[in-house]
C-alpha atoms as a PDB file:
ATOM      1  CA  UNK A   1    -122.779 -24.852  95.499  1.00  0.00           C
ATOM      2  CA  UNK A   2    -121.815 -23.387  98.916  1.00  0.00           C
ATOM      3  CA  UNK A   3    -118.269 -21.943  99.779  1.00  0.00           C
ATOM      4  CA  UNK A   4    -117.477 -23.327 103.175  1.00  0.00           C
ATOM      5  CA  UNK A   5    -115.599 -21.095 105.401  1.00  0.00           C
ATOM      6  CA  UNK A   6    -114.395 -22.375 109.012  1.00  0.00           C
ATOM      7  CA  UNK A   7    -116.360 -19.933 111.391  1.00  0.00           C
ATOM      8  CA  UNK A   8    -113.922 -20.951 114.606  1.00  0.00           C
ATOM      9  CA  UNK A   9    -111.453 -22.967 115.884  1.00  0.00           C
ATOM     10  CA  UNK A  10    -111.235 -26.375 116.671  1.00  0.00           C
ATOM     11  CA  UNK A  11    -113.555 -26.602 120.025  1.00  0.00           C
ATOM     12  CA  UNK A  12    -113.086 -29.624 122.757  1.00  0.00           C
ATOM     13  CA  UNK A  13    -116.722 -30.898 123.547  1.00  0.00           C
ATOM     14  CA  UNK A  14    -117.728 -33.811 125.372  1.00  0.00           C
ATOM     15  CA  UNK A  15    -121.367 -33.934 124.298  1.00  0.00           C
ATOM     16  CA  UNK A  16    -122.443 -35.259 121.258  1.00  0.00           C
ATOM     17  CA  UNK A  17    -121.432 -39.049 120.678  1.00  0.00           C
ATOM     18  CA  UNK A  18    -124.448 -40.624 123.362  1.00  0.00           C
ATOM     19  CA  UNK A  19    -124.159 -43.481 124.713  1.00  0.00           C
ATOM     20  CA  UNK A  20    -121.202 -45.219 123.400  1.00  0.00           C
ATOM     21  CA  UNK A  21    -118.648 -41.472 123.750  1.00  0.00           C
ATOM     22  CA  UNK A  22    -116.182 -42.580 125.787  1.00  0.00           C
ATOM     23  CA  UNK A  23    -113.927 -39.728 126.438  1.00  0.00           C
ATOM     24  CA  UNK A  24    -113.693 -35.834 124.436  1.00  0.00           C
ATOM     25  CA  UNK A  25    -115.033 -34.906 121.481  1.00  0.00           C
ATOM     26  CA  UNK A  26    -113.382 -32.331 119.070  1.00  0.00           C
ATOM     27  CA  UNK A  27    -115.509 -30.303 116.817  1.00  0.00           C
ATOM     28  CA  UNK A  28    -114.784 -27.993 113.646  1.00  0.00           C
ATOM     29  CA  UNK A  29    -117.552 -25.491 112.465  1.00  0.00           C
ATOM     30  CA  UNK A  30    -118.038 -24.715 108.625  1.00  0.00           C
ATOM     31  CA  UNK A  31    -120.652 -22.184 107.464  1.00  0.00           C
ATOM     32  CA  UNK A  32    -122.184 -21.190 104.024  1.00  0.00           C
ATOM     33  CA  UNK A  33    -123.921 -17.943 103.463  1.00  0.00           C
ATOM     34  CA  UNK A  34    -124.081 -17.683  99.751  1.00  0.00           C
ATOM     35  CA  UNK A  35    -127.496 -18.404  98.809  1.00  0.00           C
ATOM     36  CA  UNK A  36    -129.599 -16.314 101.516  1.00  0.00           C
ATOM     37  CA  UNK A  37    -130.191 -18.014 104.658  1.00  0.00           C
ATOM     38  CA  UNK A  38    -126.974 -20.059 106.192  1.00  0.00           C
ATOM     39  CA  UNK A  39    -126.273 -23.466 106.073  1.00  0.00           C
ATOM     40  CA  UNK A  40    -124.070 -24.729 109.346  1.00  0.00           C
ATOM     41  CA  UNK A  41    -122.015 -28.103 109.324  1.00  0.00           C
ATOM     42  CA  UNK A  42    -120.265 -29.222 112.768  1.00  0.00           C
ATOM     43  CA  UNK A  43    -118.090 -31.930 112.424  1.00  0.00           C
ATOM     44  CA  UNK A  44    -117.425 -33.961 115.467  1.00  0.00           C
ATOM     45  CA  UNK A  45    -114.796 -36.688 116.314  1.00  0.00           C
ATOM     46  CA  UNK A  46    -114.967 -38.235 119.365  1.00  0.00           C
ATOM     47  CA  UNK A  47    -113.690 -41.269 121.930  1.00  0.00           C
ATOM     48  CA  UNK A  48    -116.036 -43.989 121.530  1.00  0.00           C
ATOM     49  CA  UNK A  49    -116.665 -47.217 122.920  1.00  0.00           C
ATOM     50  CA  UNK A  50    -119.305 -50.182 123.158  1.00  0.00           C
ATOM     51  CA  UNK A  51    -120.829 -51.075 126.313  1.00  0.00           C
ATOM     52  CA  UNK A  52    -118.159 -53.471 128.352  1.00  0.00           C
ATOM     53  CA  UNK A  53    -118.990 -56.309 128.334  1.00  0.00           C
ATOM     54  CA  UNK A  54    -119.706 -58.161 131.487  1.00  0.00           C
ATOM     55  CA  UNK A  55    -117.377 -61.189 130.579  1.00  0.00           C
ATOM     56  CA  UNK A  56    -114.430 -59.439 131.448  1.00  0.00           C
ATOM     57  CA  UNK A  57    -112.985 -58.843 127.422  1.00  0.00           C
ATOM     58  CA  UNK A  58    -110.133 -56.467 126.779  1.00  0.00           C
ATOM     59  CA  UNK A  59    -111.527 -52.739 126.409  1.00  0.00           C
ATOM     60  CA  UNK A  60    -111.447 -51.473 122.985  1.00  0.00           C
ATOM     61  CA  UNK A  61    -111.788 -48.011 121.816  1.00  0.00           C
ATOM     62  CA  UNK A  62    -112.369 -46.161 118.783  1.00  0.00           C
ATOM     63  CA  UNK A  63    -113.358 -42.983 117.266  1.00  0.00           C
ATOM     64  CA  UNK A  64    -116.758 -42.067 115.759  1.00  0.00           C
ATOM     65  CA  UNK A  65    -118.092 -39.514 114.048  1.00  0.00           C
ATOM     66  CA  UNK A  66    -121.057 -37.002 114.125  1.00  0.00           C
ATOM     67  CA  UNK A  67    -122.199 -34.480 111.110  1.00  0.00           C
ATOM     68  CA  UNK A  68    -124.704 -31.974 111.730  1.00  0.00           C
ATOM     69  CA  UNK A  69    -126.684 -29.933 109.424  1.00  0.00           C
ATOM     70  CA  UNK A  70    -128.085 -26.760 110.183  1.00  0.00           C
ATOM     71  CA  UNK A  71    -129.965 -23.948 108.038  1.00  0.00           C
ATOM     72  CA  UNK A  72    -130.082 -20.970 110.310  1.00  0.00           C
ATOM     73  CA  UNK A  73    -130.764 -17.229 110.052  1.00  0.00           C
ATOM     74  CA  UNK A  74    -128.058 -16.652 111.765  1.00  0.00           C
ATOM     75  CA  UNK A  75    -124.654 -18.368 111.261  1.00  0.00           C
ATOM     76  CA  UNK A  76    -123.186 -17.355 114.756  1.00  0.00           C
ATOM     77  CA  UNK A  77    -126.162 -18.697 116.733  1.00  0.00           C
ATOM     78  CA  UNK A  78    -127.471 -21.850 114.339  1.00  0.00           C
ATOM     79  CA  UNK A  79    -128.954 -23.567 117.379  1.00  0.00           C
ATOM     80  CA  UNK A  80    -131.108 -20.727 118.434  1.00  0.00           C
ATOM     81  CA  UNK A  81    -131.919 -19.544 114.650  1.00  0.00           C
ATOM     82  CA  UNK A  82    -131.989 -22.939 112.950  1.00  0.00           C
ATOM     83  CA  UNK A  83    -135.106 -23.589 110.785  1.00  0.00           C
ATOM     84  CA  UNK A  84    -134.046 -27.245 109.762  1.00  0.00           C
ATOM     85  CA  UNK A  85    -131.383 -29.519 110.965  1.00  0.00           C
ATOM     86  CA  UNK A  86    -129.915 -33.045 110.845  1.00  0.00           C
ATOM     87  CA  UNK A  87    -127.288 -35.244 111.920  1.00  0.00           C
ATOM     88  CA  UNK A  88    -125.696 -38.660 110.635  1.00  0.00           C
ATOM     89  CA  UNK A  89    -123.392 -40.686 112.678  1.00  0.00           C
ATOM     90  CA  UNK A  90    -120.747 -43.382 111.314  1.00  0.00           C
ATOM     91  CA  UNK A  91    -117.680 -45.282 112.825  1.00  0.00           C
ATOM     92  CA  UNK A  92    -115.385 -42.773 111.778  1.00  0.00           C
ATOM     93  CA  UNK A  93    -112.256 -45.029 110.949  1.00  0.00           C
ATOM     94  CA  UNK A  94    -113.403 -47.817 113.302  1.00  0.00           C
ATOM     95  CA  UNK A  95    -112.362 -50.346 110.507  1.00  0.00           C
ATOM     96  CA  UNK A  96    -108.802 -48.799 110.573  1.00  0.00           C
ATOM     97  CA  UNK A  97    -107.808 -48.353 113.505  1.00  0.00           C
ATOM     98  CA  UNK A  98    -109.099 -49.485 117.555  1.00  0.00           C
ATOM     99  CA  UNK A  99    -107.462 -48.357 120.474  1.00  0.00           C
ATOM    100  CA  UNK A 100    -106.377 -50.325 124.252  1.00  0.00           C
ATOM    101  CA  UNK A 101    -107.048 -46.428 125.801  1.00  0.00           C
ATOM    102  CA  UNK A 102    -109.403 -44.068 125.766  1.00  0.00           C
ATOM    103  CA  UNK A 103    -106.640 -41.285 125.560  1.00  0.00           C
ATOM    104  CA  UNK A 104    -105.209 -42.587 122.426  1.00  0.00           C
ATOM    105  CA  UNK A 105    -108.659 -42.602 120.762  1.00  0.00           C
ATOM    106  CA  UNK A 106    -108.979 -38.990 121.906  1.00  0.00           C
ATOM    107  CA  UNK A 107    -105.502 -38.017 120.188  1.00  0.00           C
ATOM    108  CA  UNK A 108    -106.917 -39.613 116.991  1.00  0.00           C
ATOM    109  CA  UNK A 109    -110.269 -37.852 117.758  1.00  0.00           C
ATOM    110  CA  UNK A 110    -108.396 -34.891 117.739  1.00  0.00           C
ATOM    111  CA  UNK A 111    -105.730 -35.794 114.552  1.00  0.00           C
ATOM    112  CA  UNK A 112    -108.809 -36.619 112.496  1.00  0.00           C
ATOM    113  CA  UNK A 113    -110.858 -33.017 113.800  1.00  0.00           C
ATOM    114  CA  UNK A 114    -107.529 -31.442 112.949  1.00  0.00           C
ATOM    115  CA  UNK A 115    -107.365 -32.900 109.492  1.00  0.00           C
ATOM    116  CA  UNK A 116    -110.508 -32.423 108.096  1.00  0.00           C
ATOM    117  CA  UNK A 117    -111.264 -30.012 105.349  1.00  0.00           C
ATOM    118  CA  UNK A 118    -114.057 -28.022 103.933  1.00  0.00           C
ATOM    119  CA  UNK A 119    -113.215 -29.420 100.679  1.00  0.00           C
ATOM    120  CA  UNK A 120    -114.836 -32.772 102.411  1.00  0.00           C
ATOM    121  CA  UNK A 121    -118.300 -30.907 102.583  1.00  0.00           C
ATOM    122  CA  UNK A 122    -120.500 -33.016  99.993  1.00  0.00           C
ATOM    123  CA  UNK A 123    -123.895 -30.670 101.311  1.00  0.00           C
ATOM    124  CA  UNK A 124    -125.940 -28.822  99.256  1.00  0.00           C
ATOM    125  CA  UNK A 125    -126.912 -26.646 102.046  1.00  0.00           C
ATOM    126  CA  UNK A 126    -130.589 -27.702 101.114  1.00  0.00           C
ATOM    127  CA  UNK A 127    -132.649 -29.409 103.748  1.00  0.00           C
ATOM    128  CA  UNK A 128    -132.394 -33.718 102.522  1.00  0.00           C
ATOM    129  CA  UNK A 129    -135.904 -34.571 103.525  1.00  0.00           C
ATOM    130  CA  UNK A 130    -135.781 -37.019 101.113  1.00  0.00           C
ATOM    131  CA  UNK A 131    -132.856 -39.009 102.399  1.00  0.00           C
ATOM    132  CA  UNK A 132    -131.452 -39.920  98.386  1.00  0.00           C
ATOM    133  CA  UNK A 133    -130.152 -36.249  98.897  1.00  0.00           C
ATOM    134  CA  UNK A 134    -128.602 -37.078 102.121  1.00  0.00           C
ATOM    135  CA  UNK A 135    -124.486 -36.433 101.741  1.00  0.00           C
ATOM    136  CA  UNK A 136    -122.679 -39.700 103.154  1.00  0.00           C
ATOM    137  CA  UNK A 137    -119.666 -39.072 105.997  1.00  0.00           C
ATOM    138  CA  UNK A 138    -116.264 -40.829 104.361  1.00  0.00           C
END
């Protein structure tokens, strides 16, 4: 099994959540080099939101999630090295918890980026082309 080391610190992004991000995304970095090439996992919490709707209802926020994959040569530069990658997306804690601003879902964005462990890492490192192998966010 991979040993997950944190390869940075948590990083402030505001890319990676599509259509329905609403406001920052935080991001932690793990990365596994044990068995040859690297295995990358970004783990992004972000603002999130669904479109408005037109009726005029009460804004609601919440924070999603985004899990990325990555086997790379090269463990600093896994975009520009990567040989395989993936992502899954979930709700985060969307059942637990919705939010009237998009600045309190950040500072949960940010509480639940902060939080997170490499201990949480259920990845192989292998690629999960076959999607039974595929870990599942929490």
């Amino acid at each position: 099994m991979p040993v997950w080391i944190e390869t940075g610190t948590l990083d402030d992004r505001d890319d990676i959540g599509g259509d329905i991000q609403a406001g920052r995304a935080f991001v932690r970095r793990f990365a596994d080099r044990t068995h040859g090439a690297g295995a990358v996992v970004d783990v992004h919490y972000y603002a999130a939101q669904d479109h408005p709707c037109a009726s005029g209802a009460r804004a609601e926020f919440w924070v999603g999630r985004a899990t990325t994959y990555t086997r790379c040569t090269d463990i600093r530069r896994p975009g520009d090295t990567e040989d395989w990658s993936d992502a899954m997306f979930s709700d985060g804690d969307r059942d637990h918890a919705t939010f009237t601003t998009v600045e309190a879902a950040e500072c949960r964005a940010e509480q639940l980026a902060r939080a997170f462990s490499a201990t949480d890492i259920r990845w192989d490192g292998q690629p999960f082309r076959d999607w039974s192998r595929a870990p599942h966010p929490k």
